[in-house]
N, C-alpha and C. Protein backbone atom coordinates (compact mmCIF):
# COMPACT_ATOMS: atom_id res chain seq x y z
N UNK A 1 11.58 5.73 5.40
CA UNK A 1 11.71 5.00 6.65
C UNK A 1 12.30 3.63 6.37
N UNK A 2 13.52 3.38 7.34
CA UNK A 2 14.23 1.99 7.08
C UNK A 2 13.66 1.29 8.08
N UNK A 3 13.31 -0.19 7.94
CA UNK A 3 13.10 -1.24 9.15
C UNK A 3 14.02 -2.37 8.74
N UNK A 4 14.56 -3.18 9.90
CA UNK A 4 15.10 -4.79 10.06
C UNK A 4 14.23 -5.66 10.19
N UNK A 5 13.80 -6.48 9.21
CA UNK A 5 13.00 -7.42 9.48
C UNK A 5 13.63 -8.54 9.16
N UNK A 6 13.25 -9.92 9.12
CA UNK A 6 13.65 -10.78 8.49
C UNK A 6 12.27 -11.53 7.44
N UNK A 7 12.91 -11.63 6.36
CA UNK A 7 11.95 -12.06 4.64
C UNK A 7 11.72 -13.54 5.34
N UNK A 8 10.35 -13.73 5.24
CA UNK A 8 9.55 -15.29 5.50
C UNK A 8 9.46 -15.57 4.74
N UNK A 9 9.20 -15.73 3.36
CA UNK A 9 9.03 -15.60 2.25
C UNK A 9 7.52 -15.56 1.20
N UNK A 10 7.41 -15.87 0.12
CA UNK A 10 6.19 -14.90 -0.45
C UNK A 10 5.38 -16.77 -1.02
N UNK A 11 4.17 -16.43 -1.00
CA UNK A 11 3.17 -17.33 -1.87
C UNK A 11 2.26 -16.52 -2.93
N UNK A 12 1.69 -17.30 -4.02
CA UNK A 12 0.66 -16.35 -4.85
C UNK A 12 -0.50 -16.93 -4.04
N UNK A 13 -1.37 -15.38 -4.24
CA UNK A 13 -2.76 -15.40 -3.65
C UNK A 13 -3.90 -15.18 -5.38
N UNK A 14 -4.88 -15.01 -5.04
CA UNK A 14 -6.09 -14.69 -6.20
C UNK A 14 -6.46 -13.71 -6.21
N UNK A 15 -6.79 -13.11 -4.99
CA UNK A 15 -6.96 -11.24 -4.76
C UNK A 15 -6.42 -10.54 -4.47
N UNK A 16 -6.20 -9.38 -4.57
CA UNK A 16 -4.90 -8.15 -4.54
C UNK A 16 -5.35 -7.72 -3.07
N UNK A 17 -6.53 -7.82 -2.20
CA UNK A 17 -7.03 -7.28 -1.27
C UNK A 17 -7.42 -8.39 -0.59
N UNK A 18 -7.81 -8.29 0.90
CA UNK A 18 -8.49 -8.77 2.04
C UNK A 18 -7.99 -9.68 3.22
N UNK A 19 -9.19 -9.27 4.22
CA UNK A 19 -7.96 -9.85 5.68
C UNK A 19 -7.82 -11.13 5.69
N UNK A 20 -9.07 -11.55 5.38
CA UNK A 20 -9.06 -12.75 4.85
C UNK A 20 -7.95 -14.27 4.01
N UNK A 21 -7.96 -13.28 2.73
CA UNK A 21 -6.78 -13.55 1.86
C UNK A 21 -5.25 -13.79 2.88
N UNK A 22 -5.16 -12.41 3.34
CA UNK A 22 -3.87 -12.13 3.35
C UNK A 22 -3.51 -12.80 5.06
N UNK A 23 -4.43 -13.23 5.72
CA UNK A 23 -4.61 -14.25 6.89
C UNK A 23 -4.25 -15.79 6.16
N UNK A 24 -4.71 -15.80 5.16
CA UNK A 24 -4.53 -17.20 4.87
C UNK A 24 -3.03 -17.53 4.01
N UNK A 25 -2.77 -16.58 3.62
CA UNK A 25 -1.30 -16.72 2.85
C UNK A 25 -0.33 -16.57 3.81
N UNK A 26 -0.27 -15.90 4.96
CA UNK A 26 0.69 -15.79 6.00
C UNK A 26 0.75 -16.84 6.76
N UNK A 27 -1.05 -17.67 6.75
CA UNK A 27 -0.25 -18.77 7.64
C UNK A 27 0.38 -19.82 6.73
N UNK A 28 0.74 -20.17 5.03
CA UNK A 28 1.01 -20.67 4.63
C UNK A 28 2.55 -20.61 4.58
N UNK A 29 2.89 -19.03 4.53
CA UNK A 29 4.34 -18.78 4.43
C UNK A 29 4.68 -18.79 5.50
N UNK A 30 4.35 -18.95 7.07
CA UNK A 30 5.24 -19.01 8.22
C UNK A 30 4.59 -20.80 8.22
N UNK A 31 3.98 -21.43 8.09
CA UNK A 31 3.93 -23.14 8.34
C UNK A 31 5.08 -22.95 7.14
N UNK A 32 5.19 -23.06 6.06
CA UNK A 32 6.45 -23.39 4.86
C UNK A 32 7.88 -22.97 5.56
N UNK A 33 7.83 -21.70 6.32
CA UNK A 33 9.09 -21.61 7.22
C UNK A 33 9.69 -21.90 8.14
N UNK A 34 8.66 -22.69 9.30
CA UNK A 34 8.56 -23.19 10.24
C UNK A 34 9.32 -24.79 9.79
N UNK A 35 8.61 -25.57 8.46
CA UNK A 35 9.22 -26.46 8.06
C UNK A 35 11.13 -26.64 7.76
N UNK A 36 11.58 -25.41 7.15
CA UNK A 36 12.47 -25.21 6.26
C UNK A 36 13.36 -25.06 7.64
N UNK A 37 14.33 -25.78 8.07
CA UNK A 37 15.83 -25.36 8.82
C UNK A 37 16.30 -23.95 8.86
N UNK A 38 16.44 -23.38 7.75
CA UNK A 38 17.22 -22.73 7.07
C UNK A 38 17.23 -21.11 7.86
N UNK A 39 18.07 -20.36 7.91
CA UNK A 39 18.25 -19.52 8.59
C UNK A 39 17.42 -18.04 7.83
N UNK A 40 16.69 -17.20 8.20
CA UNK A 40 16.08 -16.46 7.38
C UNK A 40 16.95 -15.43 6.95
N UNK A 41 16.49 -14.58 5.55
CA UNK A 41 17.57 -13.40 5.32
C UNK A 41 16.84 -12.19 6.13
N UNK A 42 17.65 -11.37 6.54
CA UNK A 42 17.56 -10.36 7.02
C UNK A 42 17.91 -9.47 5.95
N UNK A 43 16.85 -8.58 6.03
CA UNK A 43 16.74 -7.57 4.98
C UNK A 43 16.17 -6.27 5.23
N UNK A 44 16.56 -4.90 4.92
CA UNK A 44 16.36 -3.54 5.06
C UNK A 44 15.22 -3.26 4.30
N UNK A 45 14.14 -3.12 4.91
CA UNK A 45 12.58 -2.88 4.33
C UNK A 45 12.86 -1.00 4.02
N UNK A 46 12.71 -0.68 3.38
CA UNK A 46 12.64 0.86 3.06
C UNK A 46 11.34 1.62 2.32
N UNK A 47 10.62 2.32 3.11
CA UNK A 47 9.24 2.28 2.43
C UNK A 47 9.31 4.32 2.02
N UNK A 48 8.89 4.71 1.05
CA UNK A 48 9.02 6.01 0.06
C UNK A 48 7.79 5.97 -0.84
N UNK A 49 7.51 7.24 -0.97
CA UNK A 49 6.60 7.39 -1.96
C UNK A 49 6.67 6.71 -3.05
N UNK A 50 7.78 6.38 -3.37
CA UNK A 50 8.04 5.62 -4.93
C UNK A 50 7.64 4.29 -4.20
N UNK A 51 7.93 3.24 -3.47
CA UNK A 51 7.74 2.01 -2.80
C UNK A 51 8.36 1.42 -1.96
N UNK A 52 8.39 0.16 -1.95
CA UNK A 52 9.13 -0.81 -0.81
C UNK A 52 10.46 -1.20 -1.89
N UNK A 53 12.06 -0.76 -1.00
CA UNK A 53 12.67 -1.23 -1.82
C UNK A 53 13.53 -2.62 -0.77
N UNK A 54 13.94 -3.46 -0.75
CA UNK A 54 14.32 -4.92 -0.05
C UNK A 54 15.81 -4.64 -0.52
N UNK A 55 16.98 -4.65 0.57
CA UNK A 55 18.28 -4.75 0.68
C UNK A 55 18.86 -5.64 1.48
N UNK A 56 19.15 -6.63 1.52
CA UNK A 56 20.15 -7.08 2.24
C UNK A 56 21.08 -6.70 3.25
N UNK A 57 20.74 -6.71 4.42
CA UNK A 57 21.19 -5.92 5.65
C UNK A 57 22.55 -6.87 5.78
N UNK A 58 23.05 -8.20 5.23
CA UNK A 58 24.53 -8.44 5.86
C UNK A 58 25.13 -7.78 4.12
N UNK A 59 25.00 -7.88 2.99
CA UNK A 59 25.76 -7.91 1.88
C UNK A 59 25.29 -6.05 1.11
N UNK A 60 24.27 -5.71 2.20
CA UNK A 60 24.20 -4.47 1.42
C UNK A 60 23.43 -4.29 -0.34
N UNK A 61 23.60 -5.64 -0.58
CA UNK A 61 22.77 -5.44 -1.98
C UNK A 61 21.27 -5.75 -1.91
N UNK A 62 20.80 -5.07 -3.42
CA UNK A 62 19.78 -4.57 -3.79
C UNK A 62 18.99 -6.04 -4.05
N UNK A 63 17.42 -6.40 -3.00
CA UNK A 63 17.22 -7.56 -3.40
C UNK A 63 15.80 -7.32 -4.40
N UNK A 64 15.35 -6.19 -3.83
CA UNK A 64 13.69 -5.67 -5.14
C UNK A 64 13.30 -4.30 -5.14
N UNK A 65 12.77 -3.83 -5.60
CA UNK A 65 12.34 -2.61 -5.57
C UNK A 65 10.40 -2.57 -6.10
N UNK A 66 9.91 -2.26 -4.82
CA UNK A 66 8.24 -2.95 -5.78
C UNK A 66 7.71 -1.23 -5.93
N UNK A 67 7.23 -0.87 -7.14
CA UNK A 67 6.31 -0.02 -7.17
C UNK A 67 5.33 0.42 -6.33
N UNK A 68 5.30 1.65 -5.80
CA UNK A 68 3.80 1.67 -4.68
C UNK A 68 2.43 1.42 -5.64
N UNK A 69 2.98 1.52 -7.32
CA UNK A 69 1.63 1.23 -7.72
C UNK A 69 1.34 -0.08 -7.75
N UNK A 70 2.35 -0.87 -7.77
CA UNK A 70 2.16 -2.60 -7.73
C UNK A 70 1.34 -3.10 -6.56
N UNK A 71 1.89 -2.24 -5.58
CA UNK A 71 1.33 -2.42 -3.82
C UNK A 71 0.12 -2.65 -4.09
N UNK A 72 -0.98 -3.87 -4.21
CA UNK A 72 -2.72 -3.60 -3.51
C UNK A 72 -3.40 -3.62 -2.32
N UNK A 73 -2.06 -4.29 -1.20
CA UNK A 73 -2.23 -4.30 0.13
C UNK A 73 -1.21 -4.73 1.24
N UNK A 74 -1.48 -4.04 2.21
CA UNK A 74 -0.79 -4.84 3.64
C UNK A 74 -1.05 -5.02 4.77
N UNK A 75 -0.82 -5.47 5.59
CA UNK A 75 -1.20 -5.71 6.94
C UNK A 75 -0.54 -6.34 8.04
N UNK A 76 -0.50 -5.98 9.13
CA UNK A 76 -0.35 -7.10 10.56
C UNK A 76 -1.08 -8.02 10.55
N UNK A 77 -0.70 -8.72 10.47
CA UNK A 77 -1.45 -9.97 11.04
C UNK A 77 -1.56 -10.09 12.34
N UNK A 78 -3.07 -10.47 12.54
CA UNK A 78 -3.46 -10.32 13.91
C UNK A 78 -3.47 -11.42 15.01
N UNK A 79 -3.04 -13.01 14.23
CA UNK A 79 -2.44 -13.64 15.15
C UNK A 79 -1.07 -14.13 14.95
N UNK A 80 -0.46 -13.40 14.10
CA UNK A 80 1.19 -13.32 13.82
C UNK A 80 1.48 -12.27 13.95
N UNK A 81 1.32 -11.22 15.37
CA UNK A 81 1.27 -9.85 15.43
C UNK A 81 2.34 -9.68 14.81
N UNK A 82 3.84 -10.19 14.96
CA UNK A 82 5.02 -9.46 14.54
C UNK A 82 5.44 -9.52 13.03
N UNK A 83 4.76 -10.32 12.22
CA UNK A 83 4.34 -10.51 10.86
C UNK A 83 3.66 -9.46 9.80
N UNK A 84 4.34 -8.73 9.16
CA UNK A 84 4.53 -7.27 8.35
C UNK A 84 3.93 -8.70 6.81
N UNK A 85 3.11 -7.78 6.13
CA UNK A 85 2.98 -8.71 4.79
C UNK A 85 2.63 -7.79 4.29
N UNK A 86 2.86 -7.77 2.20
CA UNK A 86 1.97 -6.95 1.23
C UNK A 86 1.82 -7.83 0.35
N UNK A 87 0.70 -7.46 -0.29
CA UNK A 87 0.12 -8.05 -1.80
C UNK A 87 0.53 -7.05 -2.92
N UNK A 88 1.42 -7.96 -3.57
CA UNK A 88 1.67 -7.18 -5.01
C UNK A 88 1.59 -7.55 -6.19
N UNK A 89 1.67 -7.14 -7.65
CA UNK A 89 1.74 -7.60 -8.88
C UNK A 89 3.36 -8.04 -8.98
N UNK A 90 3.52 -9.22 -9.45
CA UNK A 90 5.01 -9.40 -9.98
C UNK A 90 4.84 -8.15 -11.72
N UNK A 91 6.22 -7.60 -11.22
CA UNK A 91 6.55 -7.29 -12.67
C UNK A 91 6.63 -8.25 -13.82
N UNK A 92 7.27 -9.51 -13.26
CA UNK A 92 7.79 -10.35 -14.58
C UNK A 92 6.35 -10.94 -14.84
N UNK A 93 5.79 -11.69 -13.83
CA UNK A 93 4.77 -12.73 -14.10
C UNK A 93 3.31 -11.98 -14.34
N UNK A 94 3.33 -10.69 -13.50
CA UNK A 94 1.97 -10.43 -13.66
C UNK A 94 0.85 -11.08 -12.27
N UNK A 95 1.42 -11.92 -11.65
CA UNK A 95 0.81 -12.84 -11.10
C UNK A 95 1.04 -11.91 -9.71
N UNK A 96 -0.08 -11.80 -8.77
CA UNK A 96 -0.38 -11.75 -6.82
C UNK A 96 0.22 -12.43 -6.53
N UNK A 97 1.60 -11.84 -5.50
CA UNK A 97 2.56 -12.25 -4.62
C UNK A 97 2.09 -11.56 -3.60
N UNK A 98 2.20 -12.84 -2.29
CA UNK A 98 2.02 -11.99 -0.95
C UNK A 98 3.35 -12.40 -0.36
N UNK A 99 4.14 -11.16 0.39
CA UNK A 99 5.44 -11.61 0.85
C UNK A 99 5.30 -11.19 2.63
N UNK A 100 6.01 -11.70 3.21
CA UNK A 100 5.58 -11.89 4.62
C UNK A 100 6.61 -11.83 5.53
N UNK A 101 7.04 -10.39 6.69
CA UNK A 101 8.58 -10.25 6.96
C UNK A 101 8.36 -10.45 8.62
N UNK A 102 9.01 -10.72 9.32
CA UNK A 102 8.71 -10.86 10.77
C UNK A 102 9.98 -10.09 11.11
N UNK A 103 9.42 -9.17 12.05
CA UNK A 103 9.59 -7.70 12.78
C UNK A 103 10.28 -8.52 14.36
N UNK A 104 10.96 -7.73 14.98
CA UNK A 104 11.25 -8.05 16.46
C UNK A 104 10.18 -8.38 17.42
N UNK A 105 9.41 -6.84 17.16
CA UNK A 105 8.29 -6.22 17.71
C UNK A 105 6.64 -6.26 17.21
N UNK A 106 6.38 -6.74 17.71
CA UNK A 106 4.38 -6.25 17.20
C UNK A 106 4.27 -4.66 16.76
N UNK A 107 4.92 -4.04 17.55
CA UNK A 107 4.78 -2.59 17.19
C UNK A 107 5.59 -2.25 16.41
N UNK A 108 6.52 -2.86 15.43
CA UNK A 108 7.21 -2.37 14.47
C UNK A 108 6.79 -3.18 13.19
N UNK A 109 5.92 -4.08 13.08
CA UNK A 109 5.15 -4.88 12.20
C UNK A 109 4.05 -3.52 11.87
N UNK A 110 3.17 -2.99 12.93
CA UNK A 110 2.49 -2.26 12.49
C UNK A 110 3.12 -0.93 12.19
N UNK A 111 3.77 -0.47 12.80
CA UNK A 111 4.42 0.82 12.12
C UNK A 111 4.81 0.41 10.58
N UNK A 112 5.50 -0.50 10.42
CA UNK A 112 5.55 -0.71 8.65
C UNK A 112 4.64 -0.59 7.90
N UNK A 113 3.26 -1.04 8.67
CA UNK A 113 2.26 -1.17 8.05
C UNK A 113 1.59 0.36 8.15
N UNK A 114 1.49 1.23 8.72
CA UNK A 114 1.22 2.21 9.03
C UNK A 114 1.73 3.42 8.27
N UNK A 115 3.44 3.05 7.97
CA UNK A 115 4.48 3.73 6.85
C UNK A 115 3.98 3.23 5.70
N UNK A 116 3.38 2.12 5.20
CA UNK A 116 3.49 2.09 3.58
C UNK A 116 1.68 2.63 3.77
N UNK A 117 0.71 2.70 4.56
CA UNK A 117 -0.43 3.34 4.12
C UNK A 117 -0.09 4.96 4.19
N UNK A 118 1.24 5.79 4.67
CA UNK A 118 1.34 7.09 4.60
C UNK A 118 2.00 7.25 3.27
N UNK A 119 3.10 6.31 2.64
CA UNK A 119 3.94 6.61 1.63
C UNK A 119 2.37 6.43 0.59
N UNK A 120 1.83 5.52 0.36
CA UNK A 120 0.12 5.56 -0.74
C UNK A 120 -0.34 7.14 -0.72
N UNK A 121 -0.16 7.34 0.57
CA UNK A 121 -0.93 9.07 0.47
C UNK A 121 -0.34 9.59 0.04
N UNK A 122 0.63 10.14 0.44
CA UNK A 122 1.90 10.99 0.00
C UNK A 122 2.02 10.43 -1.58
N UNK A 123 2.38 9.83 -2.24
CA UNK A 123 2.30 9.35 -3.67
C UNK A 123 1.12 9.43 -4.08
N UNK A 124 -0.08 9.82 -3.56
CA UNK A 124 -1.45 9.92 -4.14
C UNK A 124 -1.29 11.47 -4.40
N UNK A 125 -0.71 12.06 -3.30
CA UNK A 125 -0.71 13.75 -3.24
C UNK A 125 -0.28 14.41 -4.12
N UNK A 126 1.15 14.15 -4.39
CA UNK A 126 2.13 13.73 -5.81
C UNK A 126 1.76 13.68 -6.47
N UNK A 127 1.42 12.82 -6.97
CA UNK A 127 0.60 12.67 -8.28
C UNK A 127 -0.34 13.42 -8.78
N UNK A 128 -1.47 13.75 -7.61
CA UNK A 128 -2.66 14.16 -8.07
C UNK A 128 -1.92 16.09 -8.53
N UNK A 129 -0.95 16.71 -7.37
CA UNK A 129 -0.24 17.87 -7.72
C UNK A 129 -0.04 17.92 -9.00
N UNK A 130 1.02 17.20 -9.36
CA UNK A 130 1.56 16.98 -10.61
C UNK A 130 0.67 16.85 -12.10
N UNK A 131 -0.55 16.37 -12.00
CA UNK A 131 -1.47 15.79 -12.82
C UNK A 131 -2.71 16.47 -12.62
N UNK A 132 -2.90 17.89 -11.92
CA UNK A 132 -4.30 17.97 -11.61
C UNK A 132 -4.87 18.66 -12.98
N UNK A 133 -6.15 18.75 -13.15
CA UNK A 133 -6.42 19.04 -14.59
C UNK A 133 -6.61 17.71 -15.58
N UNK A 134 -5.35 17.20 -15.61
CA UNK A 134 -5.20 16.67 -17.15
C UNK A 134 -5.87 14.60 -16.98
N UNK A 135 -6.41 14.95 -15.73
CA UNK A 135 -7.08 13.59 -15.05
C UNK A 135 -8.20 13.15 -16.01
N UNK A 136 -8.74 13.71 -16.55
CA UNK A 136 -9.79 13.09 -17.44
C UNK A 136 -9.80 13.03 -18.74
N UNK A 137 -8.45 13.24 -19.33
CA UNK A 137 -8.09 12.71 -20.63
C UNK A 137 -6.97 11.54 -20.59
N UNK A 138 -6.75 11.22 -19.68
CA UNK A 138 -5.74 10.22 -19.36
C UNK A 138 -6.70 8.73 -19.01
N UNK A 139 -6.68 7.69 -20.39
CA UNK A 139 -7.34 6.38 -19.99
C UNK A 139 -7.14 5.67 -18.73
N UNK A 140 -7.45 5.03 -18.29
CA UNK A 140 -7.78 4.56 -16.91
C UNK A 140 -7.38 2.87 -17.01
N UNK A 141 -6.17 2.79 -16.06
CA UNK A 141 -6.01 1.29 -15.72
C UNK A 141 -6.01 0.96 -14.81
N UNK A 142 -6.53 -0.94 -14.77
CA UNK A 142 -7.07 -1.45 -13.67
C UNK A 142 -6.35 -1.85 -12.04
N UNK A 143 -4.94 -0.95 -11.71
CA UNK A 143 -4.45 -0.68 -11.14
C UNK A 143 -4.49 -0.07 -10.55
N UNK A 144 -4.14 0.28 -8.46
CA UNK A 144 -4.45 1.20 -7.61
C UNK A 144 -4.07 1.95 -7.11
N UNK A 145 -4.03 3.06 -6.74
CA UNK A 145 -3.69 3.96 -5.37
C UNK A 145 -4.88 3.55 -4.63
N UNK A 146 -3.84 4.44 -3.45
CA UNK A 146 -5.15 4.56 -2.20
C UNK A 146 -5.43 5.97 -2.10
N UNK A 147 -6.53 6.15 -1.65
CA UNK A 147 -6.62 7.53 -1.47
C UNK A 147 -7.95 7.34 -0.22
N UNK A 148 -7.52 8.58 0.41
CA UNK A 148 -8.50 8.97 1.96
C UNK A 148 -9.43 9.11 1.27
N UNK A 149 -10.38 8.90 2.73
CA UNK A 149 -12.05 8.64 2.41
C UNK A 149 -12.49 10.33 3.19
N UNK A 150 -11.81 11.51 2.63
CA UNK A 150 -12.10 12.88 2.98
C UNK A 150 -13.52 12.98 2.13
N UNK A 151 -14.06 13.68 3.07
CA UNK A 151 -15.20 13.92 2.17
C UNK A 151 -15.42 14.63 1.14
N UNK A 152 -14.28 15.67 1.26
CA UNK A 152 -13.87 17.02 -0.29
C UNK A 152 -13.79 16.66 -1.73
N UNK A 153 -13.28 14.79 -1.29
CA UNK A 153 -12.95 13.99 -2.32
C UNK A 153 -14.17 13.42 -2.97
N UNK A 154 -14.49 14.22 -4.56
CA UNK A 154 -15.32 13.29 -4.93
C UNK A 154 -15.65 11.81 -5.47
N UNK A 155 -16.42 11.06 -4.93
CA UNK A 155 -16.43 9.72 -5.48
C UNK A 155 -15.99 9.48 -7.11
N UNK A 156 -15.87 8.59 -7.47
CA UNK A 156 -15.19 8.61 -8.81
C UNK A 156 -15.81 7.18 -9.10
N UNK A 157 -16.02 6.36 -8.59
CA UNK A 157 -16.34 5.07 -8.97
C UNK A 157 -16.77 4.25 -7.68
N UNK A 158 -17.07 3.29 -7.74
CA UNK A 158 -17.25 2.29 -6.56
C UNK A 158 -16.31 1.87 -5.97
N UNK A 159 -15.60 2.36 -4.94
CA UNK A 159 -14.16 1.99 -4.60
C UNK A 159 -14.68 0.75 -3.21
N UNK A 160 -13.67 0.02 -3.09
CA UNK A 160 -13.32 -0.38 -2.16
C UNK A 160 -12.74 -0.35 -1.07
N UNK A 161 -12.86 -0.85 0.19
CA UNK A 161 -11.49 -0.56 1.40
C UNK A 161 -10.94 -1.46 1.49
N UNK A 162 -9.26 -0.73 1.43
CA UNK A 162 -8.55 -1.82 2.25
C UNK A 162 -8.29 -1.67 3.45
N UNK A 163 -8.13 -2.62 4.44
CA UNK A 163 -7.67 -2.47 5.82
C UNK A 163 -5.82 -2.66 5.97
N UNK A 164 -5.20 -1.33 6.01
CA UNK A 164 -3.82 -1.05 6.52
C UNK A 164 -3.73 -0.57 7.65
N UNK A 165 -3.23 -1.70 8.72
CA UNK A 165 -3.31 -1.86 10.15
C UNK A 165 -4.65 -1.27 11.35
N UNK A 166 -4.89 0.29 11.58
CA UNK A 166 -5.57 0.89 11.98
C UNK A 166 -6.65 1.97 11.30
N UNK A 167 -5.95 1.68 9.87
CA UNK A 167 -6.57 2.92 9.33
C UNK A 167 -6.98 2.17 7.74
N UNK A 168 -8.75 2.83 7.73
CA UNK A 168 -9.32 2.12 6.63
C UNK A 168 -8.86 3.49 5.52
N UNK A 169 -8.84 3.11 4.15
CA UNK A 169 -8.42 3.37 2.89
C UNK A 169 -9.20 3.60 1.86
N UNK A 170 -9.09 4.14 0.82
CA UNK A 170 -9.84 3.78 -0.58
C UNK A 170 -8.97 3.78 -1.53
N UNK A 171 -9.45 2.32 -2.57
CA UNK A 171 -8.93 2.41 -3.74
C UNK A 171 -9.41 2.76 -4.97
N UNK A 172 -8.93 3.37 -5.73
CA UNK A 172 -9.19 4.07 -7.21
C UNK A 172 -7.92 3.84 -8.48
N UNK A 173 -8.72 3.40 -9.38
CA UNK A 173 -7.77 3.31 -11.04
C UNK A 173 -6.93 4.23 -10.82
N UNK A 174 -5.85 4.13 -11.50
CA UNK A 174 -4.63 4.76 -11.79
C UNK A 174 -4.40 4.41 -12.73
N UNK A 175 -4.25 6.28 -13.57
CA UNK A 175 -3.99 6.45 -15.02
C UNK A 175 -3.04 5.61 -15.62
N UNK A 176 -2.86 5.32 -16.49
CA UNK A 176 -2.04 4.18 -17.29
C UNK A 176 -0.51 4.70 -17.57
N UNK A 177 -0.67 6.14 -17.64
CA UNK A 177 0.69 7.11 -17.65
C UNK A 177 1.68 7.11 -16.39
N UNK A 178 0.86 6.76 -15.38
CA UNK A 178 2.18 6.23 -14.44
C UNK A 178 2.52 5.30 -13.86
N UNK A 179 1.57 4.27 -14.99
CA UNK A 179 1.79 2.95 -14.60
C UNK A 179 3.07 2.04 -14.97
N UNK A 180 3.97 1.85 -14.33
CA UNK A 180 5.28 1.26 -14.74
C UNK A 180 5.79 -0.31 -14.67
């Protein structure tokens, strides 16, 4: 799924999760944009089982490509309805980036948000296909998927929820083998 948004741009946060968090970094990156003149980039949000990849909607080029395993969260913001945001790991730094895109629409802020909690499933599904069996000889890193709170699914650890727009989540380690 492709969306037009325009990039507000990103701050580091401390936690990979919460509404909290990710309430307080959005209002930092729209007050920092609100300051700045400057005209925002418009950019082609593209969300896939593999992740969010960022293109440049006037030049066509490639501006990131984030891992869905990097992904630890996203959300609408609920008093920046049209405000699309995720929390991720930088590849280079290692360091929680929250980046923050403003949508036309309130309802296309949450549909983004709604598309990257289906692409987590769908890449959870994947994976688990691909890998079933060989799950418990494979060491365990401190990195996430999401996976539904079905009840078929047995607990595995103390997971957490994240909140992606309407629909609550669970997170669980992900093997170190497809960690990239």
């Amino acid at each position: 799924m492709c969306f037009t948004l325009k990039y507000l741009g990103m701050t580091l946060v401390e936690k990979p999760k919460g509404e909290d968090m990710a309430a307080a970094a959005i209002r930092r990156i729209v007050a920092t944009a609100r300051v700045g003149a400057r005209k925002f980039q418009k950019v082609i949000l593209t969300v896939s089982p593999r992740g969010i990849s960022l293109q440049d909607a006037d030049t066509k080029e490639m501006v990131e490509n984030i891992s869905i395993y990097r992904i630890s969260y996203c959300t609408t913001d609920k008093l920046q309805n049209k405000v699309f945001a995720y929390v991720a790991q930088s590849q280079e730094s290692g360091a929680l980036e929250c980046h923050a895109f403003l949508s036309p629409k309130k309802k296309i802020a949450q549909a983004v948000t709604l598309t990257v909690a289906q692409a987590f499933q769908m890449a959870l599904d994947l994976w688990e296909a691909t890998h079933a069996g060989s799950r418990q000889d494979q060491p365990l890193h401190p990195s996430c998927v999401l996976e539904s709170s079905e009840a078929s699914r047995p607990p595995e650890s103390a997971p957490f929820r994240h909140h992606f727009g309407v629909q609550y989540v669970q997170v669980r380690p992900m093997p170190r083998a497809v960690w990239n």
